[in-house]
N, C-alpha and C. Protein backbone atom coordinates (compact mmCIF):
# COMPACT_ATOMS: atom_id res chain seq x y z
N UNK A 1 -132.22 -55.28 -46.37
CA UNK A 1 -132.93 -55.97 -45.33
C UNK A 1 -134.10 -56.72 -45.98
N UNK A 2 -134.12 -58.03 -45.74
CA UNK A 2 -135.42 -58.72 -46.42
C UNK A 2 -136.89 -58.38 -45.44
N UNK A 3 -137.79 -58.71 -45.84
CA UNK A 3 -138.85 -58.43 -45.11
C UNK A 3 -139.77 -59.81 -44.39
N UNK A 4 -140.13 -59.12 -43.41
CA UNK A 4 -140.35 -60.15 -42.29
C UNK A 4 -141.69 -61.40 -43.52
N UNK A 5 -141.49 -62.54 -42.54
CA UNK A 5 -142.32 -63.55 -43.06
C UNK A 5 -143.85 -63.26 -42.64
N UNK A 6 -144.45 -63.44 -43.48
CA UNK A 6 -146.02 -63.30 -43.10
C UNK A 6 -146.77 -64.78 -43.25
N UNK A 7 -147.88 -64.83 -42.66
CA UNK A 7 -149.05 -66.04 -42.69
C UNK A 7 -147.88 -67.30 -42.31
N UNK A 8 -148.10 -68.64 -43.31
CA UNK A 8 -147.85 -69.54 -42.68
C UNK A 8 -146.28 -69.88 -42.78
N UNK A 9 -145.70 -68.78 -43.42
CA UNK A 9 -144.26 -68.80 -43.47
C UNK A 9 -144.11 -67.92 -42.15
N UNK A 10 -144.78 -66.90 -41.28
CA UNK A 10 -144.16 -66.94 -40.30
C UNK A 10 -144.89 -67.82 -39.19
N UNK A 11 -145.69 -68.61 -39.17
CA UNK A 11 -145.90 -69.65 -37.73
C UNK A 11 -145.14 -70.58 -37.90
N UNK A 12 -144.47 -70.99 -39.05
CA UNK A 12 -143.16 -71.88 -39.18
C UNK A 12 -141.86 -71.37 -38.14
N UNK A 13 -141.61 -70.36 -38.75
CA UNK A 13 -140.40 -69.90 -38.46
C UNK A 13 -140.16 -69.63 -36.69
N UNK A 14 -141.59 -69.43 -36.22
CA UNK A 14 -141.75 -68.94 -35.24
C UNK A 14 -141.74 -70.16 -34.09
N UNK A 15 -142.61 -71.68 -34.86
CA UNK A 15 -142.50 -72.29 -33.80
C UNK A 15 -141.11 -73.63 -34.64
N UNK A 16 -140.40 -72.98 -34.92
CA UNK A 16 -139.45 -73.48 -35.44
C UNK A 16 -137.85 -73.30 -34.47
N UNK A 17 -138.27 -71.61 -33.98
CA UNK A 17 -137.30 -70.94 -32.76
C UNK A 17 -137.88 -71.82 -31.49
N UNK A 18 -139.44 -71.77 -31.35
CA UNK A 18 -139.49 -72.56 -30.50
C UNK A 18 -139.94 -71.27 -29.29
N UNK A 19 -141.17 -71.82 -28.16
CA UNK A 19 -141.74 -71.11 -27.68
C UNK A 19 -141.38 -71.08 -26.38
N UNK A 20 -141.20 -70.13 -25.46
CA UNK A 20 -140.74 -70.11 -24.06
C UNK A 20 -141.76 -69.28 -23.38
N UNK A 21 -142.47 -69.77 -22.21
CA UNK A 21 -143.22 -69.21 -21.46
C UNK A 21 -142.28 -67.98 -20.69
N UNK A 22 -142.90 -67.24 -20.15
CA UNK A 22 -142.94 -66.26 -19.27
C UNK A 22 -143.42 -66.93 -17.98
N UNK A 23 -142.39 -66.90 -16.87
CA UNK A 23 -142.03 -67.13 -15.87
C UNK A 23 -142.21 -65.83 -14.71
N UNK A 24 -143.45 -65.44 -14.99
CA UNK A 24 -143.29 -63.92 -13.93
C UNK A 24 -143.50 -64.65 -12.45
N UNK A 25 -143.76 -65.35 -11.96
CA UNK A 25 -143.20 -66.67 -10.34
C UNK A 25 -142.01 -65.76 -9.91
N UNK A 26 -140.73 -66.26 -11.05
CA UNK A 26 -139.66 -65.90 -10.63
C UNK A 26 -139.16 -64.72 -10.69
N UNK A 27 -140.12 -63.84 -11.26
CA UNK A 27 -139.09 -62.55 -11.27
C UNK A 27 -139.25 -61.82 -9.58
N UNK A 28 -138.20 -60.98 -9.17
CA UNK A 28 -138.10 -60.51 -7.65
C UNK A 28 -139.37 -59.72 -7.35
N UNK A 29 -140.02 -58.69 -8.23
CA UNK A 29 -140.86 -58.17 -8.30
C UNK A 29 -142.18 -58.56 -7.87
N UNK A 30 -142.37 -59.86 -8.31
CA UNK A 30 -143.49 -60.81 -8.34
C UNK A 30 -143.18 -61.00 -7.05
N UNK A 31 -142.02 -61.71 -6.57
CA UNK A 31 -142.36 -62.41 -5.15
C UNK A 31 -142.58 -61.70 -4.41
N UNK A 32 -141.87 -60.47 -4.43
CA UNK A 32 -142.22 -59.61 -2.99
C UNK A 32 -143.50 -59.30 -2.85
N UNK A 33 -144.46 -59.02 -4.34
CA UNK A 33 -145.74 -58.51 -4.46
C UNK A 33 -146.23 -59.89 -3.62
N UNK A 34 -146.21 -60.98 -3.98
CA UNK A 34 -146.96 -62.09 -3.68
C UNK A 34 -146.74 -62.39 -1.92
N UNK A 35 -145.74 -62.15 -1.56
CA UNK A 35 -145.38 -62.26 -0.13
C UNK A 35 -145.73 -61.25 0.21
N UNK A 36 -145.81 -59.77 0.09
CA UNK A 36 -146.35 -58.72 1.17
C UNK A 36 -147.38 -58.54 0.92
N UNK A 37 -148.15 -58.38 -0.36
CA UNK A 37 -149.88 -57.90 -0.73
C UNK A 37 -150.25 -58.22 0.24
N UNK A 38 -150.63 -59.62 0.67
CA UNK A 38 -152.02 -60.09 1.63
C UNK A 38 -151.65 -59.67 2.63
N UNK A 39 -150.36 -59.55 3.13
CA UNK A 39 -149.87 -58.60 5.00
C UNK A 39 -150.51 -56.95 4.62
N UNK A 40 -150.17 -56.59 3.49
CA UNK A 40 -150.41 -54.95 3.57
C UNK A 40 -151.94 -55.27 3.83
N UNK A 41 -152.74 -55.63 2.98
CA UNK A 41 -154.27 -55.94 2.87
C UNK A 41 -154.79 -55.81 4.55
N UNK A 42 -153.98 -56.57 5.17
CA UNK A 42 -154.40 -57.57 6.70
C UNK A 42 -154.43 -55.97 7.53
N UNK A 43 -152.88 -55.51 7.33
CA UNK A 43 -152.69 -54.35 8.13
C UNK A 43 -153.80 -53.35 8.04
N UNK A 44 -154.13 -52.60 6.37
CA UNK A 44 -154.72 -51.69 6.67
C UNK A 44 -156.42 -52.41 6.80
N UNK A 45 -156.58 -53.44 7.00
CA UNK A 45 -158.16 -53.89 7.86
C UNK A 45 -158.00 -54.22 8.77
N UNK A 46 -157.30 -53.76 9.58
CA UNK A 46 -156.77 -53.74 11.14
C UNK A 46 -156.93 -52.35 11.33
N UNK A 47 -156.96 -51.28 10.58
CA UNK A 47 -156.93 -50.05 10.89
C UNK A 47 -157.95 -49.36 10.74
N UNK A 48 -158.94 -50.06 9.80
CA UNK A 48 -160.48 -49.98 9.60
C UNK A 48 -160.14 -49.28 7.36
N UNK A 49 -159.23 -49.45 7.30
CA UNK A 49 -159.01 -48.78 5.88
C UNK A 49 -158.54 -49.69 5.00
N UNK A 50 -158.68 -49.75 3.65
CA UNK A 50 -158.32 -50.49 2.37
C UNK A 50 -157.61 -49.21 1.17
N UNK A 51 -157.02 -50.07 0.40
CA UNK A 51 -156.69 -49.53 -1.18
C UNK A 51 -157.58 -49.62 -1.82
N UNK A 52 -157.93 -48.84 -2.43
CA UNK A 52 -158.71 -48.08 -4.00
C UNK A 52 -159.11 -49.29 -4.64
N UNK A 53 -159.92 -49.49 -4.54
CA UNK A 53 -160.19 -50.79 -5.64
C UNK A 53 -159.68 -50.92 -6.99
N UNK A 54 -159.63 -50.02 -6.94
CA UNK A 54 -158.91 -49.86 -8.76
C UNK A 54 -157.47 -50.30 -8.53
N UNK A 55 -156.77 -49.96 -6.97
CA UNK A 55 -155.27 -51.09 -6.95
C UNK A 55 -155.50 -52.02 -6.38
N UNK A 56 -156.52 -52.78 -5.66
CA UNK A 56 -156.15 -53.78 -5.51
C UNK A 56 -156.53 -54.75 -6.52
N UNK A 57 -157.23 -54.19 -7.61
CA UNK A 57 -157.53 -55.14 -8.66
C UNK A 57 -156.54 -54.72 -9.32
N UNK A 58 -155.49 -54.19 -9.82
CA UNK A 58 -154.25 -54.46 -10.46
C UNK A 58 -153.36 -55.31 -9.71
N UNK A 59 -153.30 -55.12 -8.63
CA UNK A 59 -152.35 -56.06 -7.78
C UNK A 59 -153.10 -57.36 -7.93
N UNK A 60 -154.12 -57.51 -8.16
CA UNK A 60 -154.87 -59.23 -8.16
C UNK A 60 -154.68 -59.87 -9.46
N UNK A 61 -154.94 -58.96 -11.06
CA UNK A 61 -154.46 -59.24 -12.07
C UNK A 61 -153.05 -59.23 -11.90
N UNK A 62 -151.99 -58.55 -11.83
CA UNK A 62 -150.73 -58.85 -11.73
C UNK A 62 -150.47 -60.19 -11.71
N UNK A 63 -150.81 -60.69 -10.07
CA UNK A 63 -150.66 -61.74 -9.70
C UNK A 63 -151.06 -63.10 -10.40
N UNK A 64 -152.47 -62.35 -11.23
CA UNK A 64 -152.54 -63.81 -12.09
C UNK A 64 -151.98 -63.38 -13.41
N UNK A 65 -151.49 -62.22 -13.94
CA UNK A 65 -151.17 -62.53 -15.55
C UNK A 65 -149.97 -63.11 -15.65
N UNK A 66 -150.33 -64.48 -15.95
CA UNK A 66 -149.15 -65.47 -16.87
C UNK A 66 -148.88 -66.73 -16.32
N UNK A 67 -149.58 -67.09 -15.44
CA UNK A 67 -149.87 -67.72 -14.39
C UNK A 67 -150.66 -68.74 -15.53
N UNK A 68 -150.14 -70.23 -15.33
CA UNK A 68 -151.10 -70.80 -16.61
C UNK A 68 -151.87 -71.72 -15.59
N UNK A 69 -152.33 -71.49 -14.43
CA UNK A 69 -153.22 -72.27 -13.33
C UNK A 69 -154.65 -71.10 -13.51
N UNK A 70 -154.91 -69.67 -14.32
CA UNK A 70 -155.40 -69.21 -14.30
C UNK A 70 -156.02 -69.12 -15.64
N UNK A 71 -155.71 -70.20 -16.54
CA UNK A 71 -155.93 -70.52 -17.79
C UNK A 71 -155.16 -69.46 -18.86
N UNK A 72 -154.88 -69.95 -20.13
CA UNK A 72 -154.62 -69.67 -21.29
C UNK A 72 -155.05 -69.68 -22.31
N UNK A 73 -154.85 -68.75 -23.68
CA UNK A 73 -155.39 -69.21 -25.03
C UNK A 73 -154.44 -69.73 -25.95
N UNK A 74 -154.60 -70.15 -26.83
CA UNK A 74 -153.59 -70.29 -28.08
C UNK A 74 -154.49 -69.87 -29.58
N UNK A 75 -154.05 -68.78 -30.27
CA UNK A 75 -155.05 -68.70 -31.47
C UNK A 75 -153.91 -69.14 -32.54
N UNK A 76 -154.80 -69.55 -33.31
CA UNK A 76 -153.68 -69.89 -34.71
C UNK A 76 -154.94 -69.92 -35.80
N UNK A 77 -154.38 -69.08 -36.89
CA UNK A 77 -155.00 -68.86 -38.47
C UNK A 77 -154.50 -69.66 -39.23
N UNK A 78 -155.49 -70.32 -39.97
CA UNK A 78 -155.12 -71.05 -40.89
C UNK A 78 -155.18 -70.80 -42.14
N UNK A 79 -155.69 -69.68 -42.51
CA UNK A 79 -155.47 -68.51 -43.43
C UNK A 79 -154.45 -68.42 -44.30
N UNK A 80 -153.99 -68.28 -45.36
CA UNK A 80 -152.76 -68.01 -45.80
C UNK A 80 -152.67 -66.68 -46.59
């Protein structure tokens, strides 16, 4: 087995395959979260009660990780 490419022999190789975003929009998981969250939210403040803050801030990150309307980075070393 040869051994993997390091430094600028692997950002070649890498954007050589060529880069594909992550599409979490489309996965089923996502939509249902995105279509029921704000009804569950509505319901239980109709009842005088909420979720744990600690889930509804995972359910709010969820919703934005990967999402590139919520910004992105790109790092690259030029290091060799």
């Amino acid at each position: 087995m040869s051994p993997l490419p390091v430094g600028r022999e692997a950002g070649s190789s890498v954007a050589a395959a060529g880069y594909k975003r992550h599409l979490p929009e489309r996965t089923l998981l996502y939509q249902l979260v995105e279509e029921y969250y704000p009804e569950l939210q509505a319901q239980l403040a109709a009842r005088g009660t909420a979720l744990p803050e600690y889930v509804e801030r995972e359910f709010e990150e969820y919703l934005r990780c990967g999402r590139l309307e919520h910004g992105f980075l790109r790092v690259r070393c030029d290091r060799s």
